[in-house]
C-alpha atoms as a PDB file:
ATOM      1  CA  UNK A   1       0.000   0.000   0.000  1.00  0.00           C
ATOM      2  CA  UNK A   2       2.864   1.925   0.722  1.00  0.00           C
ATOM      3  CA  UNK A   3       4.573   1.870  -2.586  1.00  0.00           C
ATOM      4  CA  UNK A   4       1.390   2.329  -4.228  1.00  0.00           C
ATOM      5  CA  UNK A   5       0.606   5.717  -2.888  1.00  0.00           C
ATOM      6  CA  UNK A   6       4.497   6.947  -3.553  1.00  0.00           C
ATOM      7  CA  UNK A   7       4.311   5.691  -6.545  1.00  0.00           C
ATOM      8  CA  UNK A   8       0.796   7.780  -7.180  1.00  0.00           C
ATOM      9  CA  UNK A   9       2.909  10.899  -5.368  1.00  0.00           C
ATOM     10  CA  UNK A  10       5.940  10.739  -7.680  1.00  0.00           C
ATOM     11  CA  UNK A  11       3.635  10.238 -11.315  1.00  0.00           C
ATOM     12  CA  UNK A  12       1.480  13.408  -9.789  1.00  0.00           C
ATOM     13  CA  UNK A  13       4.498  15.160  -9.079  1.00  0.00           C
ATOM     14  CA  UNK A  14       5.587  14.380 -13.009  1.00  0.00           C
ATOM     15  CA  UNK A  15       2.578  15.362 -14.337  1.00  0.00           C
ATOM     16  CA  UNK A  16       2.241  18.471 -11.849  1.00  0.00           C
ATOM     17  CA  UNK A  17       6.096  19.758 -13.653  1.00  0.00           C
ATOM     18  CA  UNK A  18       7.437  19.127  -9.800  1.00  0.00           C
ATOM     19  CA  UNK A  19       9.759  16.021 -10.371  1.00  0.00           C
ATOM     20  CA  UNK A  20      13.552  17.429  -9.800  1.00  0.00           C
ATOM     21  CA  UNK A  21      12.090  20.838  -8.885  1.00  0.00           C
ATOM     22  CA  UNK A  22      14.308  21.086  -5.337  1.00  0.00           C
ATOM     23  CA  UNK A  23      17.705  22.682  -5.288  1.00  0.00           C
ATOM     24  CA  UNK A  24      19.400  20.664  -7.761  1.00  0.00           C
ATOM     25  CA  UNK A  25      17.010  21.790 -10.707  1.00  0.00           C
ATOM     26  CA  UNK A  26      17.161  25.317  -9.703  1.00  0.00           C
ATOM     27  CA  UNK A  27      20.689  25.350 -10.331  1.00  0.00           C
ATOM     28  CA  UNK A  28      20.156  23.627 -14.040  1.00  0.00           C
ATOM     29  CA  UNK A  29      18.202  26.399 -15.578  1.00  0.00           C
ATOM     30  CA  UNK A  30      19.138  26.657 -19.782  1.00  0.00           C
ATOM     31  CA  UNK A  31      21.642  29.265 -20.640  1.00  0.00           C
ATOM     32  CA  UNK A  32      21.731  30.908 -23.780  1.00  0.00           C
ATOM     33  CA  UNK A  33      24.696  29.957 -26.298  1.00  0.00           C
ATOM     34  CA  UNK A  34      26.555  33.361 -26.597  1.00  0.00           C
ATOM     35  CA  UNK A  35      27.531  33.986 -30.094  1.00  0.00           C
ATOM     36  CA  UNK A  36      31.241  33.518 -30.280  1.00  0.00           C
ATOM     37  CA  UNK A  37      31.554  33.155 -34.074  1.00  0.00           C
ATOM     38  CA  UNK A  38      33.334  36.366 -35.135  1.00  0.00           C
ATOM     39  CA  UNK A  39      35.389  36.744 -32.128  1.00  0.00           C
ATOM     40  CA  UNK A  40      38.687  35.810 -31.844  1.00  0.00           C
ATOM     41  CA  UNK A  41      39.197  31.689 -30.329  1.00  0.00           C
ATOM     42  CA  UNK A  42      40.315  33.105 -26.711  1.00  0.00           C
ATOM     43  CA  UNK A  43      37.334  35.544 -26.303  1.00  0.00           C
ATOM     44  CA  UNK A  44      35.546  33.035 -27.861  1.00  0.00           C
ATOM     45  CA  UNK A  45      36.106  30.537 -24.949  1.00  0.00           C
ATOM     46  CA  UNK A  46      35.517  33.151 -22.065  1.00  0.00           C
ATOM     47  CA  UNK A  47      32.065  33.909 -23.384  1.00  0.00           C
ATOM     48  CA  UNK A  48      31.135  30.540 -23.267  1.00  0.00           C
ATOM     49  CA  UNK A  49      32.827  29.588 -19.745  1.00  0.00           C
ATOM     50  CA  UNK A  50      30.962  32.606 -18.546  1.00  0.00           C
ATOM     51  CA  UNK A  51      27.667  31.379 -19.456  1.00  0.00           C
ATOM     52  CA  UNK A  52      29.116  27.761 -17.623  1.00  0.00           C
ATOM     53  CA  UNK A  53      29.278  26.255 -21.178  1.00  0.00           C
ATOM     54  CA  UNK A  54      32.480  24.456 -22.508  1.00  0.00           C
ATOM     55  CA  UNK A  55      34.104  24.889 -26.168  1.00  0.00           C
ATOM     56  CA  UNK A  56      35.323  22.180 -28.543  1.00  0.00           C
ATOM     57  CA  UNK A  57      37.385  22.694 -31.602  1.00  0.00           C
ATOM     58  CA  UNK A  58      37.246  19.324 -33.437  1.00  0.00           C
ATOM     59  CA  UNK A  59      40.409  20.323 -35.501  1.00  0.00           C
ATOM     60  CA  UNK A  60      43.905  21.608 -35.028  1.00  0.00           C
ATOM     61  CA  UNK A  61      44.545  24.802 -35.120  1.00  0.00           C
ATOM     62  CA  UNK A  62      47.310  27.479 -34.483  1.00  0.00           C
ATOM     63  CA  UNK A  63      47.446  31.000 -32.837  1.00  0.00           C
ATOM     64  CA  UNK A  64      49.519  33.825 -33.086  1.00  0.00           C
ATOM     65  CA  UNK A  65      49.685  37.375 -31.238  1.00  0.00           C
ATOM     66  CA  UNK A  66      49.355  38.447 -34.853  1.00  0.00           C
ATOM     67  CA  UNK A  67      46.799  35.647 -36.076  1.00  0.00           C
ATOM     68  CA  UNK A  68      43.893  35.155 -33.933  1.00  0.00           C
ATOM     69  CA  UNK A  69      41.718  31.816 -35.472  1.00  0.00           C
ATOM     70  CA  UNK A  70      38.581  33.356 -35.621  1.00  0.00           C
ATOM     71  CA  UNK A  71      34.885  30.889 -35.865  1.00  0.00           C
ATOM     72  CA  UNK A  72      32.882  30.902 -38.787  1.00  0.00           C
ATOM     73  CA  UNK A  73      30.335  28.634 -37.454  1.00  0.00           C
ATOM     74  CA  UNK A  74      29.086  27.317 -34.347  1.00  0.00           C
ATOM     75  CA  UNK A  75      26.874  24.855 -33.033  1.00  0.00           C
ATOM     76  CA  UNK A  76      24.646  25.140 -31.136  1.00  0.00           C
ATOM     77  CA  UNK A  77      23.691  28.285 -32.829  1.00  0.00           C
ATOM     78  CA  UNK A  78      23.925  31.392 -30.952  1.00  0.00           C
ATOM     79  CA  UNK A  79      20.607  32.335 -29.016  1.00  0.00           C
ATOM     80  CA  UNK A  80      19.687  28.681 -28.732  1.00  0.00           C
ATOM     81  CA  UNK A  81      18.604  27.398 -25.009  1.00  0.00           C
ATOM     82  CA  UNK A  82      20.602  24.446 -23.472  1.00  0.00           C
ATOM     83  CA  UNK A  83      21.627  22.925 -19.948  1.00  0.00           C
ATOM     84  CA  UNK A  84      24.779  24.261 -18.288  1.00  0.00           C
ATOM     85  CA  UNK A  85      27.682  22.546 -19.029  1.00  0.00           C
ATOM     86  CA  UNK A  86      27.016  21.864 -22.837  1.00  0.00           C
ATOM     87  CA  UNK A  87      29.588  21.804 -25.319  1.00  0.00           C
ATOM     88  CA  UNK A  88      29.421  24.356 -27.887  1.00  0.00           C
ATOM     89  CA  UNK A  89      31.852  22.799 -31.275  1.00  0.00           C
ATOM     90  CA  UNK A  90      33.450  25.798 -33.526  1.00  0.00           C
ATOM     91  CA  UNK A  91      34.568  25.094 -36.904  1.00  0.00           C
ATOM     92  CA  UNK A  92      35.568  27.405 -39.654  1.00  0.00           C
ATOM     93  CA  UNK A  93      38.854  28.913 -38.495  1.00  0.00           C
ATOM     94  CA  UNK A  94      39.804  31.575 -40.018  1.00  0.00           C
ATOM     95  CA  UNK A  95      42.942  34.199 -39.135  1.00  0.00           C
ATOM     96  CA  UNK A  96      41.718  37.576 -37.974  1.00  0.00           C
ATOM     97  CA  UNK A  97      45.071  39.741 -39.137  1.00  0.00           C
ATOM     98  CA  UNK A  98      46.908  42.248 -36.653  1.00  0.00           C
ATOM     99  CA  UNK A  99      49.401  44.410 -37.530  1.00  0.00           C
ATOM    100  CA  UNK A 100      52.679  44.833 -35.505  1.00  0.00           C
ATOM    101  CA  UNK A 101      52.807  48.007 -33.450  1.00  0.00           C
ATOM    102  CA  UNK A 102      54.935  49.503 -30.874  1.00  0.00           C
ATOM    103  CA  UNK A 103      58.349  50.123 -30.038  1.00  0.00           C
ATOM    104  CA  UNK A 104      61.103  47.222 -30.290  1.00  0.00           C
ATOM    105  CA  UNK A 105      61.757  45.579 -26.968  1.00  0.00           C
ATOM    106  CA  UNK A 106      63.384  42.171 -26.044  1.00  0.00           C
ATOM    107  CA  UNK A 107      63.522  39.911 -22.826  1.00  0.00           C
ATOM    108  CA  UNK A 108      65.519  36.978 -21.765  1.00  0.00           C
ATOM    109  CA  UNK A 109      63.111  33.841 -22.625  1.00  0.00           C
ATOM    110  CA  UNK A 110      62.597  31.731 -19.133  1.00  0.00           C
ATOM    111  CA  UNK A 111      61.693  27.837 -19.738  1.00  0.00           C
ATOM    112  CA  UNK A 112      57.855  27.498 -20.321  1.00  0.00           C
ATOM    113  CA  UNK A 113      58.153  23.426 -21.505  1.00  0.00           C
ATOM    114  CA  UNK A 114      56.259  21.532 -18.713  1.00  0.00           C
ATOM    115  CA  UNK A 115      53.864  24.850 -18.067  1.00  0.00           C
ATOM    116  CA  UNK A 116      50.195  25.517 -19.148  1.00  0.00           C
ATOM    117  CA  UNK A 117      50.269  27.829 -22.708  1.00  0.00           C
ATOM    118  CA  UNK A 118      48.877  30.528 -21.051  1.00  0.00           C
ATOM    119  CA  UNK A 119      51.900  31.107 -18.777  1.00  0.00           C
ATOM    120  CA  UNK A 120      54.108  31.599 -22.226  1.00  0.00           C
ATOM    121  CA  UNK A 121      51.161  33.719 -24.269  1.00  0.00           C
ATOM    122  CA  UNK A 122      51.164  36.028 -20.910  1.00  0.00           C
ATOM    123  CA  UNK A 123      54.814  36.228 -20.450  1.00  0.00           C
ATOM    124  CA  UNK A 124      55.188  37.082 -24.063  1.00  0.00           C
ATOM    125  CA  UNK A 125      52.167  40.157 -23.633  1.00  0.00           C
ATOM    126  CA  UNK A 126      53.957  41.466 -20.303  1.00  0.00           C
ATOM    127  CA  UNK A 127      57.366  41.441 -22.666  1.00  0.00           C
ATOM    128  CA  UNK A 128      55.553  42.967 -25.132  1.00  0.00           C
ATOM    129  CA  UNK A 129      56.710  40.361 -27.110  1.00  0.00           C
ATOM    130  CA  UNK A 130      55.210  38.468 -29.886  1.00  0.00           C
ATOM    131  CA  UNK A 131      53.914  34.499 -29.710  1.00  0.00           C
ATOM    132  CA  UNK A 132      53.080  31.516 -31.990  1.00  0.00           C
ATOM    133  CA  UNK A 133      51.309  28.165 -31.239  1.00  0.00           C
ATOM    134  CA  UNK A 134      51.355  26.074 -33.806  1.00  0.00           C
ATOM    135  CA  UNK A 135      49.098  23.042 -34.899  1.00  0.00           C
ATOM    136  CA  UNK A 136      47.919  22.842 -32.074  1.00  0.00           C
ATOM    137  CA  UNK A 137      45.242  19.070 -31.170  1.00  0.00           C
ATOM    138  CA  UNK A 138      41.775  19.600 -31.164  1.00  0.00           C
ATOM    139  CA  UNK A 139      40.091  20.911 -28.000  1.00  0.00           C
ATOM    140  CA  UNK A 140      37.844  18.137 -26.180  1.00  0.00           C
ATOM    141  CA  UNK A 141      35.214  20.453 -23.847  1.00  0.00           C
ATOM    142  CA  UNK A 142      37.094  21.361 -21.436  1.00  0.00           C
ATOM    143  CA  UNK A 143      36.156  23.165 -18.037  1.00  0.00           C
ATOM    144  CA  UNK A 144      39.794  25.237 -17.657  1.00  0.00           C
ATOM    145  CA  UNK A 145      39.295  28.776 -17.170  1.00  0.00           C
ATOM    146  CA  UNK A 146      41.626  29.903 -20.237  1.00  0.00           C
ATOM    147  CA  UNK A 147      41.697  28.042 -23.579  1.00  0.00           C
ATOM    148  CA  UNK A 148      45.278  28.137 -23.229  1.00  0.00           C
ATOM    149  CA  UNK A 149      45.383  25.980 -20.107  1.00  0.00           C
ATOM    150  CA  UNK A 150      44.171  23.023 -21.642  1.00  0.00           C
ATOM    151  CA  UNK A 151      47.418  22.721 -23.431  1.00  0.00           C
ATOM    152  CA  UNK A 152      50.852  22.048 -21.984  1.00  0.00           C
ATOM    153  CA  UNK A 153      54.567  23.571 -23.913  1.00  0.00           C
ATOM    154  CA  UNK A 154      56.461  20.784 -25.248  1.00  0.00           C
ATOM    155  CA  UNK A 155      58.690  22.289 -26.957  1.00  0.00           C
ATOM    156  CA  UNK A 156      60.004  26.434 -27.447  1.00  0.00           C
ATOM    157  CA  UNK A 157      62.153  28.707 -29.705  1.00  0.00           C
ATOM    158  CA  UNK A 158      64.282  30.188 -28.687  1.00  0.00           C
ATOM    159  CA  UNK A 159      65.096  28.230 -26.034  1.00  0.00           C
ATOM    160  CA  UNK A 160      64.784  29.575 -22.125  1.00  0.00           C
ATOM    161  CA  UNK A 161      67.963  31.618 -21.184  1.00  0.00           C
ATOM    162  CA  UNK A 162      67.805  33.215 -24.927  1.00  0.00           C
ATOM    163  CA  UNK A 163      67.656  36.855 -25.607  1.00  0.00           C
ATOM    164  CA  UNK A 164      64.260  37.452 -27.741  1.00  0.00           C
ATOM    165  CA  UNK A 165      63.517  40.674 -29.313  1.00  0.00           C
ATOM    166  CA  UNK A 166      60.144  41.643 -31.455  1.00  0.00           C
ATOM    167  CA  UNK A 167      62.220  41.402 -34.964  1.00  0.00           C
ATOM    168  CA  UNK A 168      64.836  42.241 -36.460  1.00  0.00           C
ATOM    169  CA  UNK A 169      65.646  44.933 -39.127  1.00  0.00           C
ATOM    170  CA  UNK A 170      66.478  43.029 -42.925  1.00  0.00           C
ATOM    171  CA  UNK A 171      66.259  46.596 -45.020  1.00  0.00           C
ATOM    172  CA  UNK A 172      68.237  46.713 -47.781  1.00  0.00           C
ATOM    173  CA  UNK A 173      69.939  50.312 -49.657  1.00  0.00           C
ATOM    174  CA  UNK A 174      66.539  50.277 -51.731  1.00  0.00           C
ATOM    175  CA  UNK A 175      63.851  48.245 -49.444  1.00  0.00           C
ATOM    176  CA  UNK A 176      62.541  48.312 -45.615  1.00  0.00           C
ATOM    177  CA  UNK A 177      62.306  45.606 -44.377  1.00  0.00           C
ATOM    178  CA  UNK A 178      61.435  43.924 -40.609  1.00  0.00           C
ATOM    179  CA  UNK A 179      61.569  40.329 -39.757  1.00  0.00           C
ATOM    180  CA  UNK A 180      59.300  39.036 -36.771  1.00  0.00           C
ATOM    181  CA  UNK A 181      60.724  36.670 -34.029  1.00  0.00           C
ATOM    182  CA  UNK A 182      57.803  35.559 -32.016  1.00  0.00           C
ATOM    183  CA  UNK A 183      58.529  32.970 -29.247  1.00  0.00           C
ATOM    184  CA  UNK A 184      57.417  29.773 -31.267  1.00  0.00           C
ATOM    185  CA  UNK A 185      55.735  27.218 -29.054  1.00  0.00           C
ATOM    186  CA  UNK A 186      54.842  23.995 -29.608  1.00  0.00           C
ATOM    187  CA  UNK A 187      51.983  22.093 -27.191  1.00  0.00           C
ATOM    188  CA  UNK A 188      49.761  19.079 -26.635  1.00  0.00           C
ATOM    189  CA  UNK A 189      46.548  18.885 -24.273  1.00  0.00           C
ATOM    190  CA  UNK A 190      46.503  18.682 -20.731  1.00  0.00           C
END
C-alpha cells in the first residue's frame, strides 16, 4: 500500500512539472549559447565559460599574437537554449590579421616546456613580445578557465635563457624591411 501511494505521489508530481524541482534543478536552468563566431578563439572561450558552457574545436589549429583563429560557425547556434555545461563545437577557423605596433623591446626567454600555454602567451604580452602556437590538437570540452590551459609547452624557440627581441631589421639600400621573431611554441593537451 505503501509503494502504491508513492508511486501515485511521484507520477502526480511528473505530471504536476514538480519532479527534480528542489535545489538541484534550480541550479540547471538553460543558458543561452553566446555567439562567439566572429570573435577571436580566446574571447571566444571566455564567453562561453561565462555562461558555464564548454568549447570544442574538433580540428587543429594554431594562434599567433598576430593571427587570432577566428569561428565561422558554431553549433549550437547562438541564441539557442541548453543545460549548463554543454559543449558548444566551432569550426571554420579563419585568421583575424593584426598588424605589428609599438616600439622594439626584447627579454631573456625563461623555460615554459612543462607549463600551461597561457603562462608563455602572458609572459610574451607582459614582454611585449610576440607568440606563436602552432598546430595545435583539437580541443575536447574542457572546463579550464583559459583556452590556453588546456594545453601544456612541449617544446620552445628560442630556447629559455635566450635573448628574444620583437624582430629584427632586414632593409636593404633600396627596401625596408622587418623580420618578426615571435617565441614559437609547440603544445599538446593537458
Amino acid at each position: 500500500m505503501r509503494r502504491a501511494i508513492l508511486s501515485l505521489l511521484a507520477l502526480a508530481g511528473a505530471c504536476l512539472g514538480l519532479a527534480g524541482a528542489g535545489p538541484a534543478a534550480a541550479g540547471s536552468r538553460a543558458v543561452v549559447v553566446p555567439r562567439v563566431t566572429g570573435t577571436d578563439l580566446i574571447d571566444g572561450y571566455h564567453r562561453l565559460h561565462r555562461a558555464g558552457l564548454t568549447m570544442s574545436i574538433p580540428e587543429r589549429f594554431s594562434l599567433a599574437a598576430l593571427c587570432l583563429a577566428s569561428p565561422s560557425r558554431q553549433s549550437p547556434a547562438p541564441g539557442t537554449r541548453v543545460p549548463p555545461g554543454t559543449g558548444v563545437t566551432v569550426r571554420g577557423l579563419r585568421c583575424a590579421m593584426a598588424s605589428p605596433a609599438g616600439r622594439d623591446r626584447s627579454a631573456v626567454v625563461p623555460d615554459f616546456v612543462g607549463r600551461p600555454a597561457s603562462a608563455a602567451v602572458a609572459w610574451a604580452k607582459r614582454a611585449g613580445l610576440y607568440w606563436e602556437l602552432g598546430r595545435l590538437p583539437p580541443l575536447r570540452p574542457s572546463r579550464r578557465a583559459e583556452l590556453l590551459d588546456s594545453y601544456v609547452v612541449t617544446g620552445q624557440t628560442p630556447h629559455a635563457g635566450s635573448t628574444l627581441s620583437r624582430g629584427t631589421d632586414c632593409s636593404t639600400p633600396t627596401t625596408r624591411c622587418y623580420r618578426l621573431t615571435p617565441l614559437r611554441l609547440t603544445a599538446r593537451l593537458r
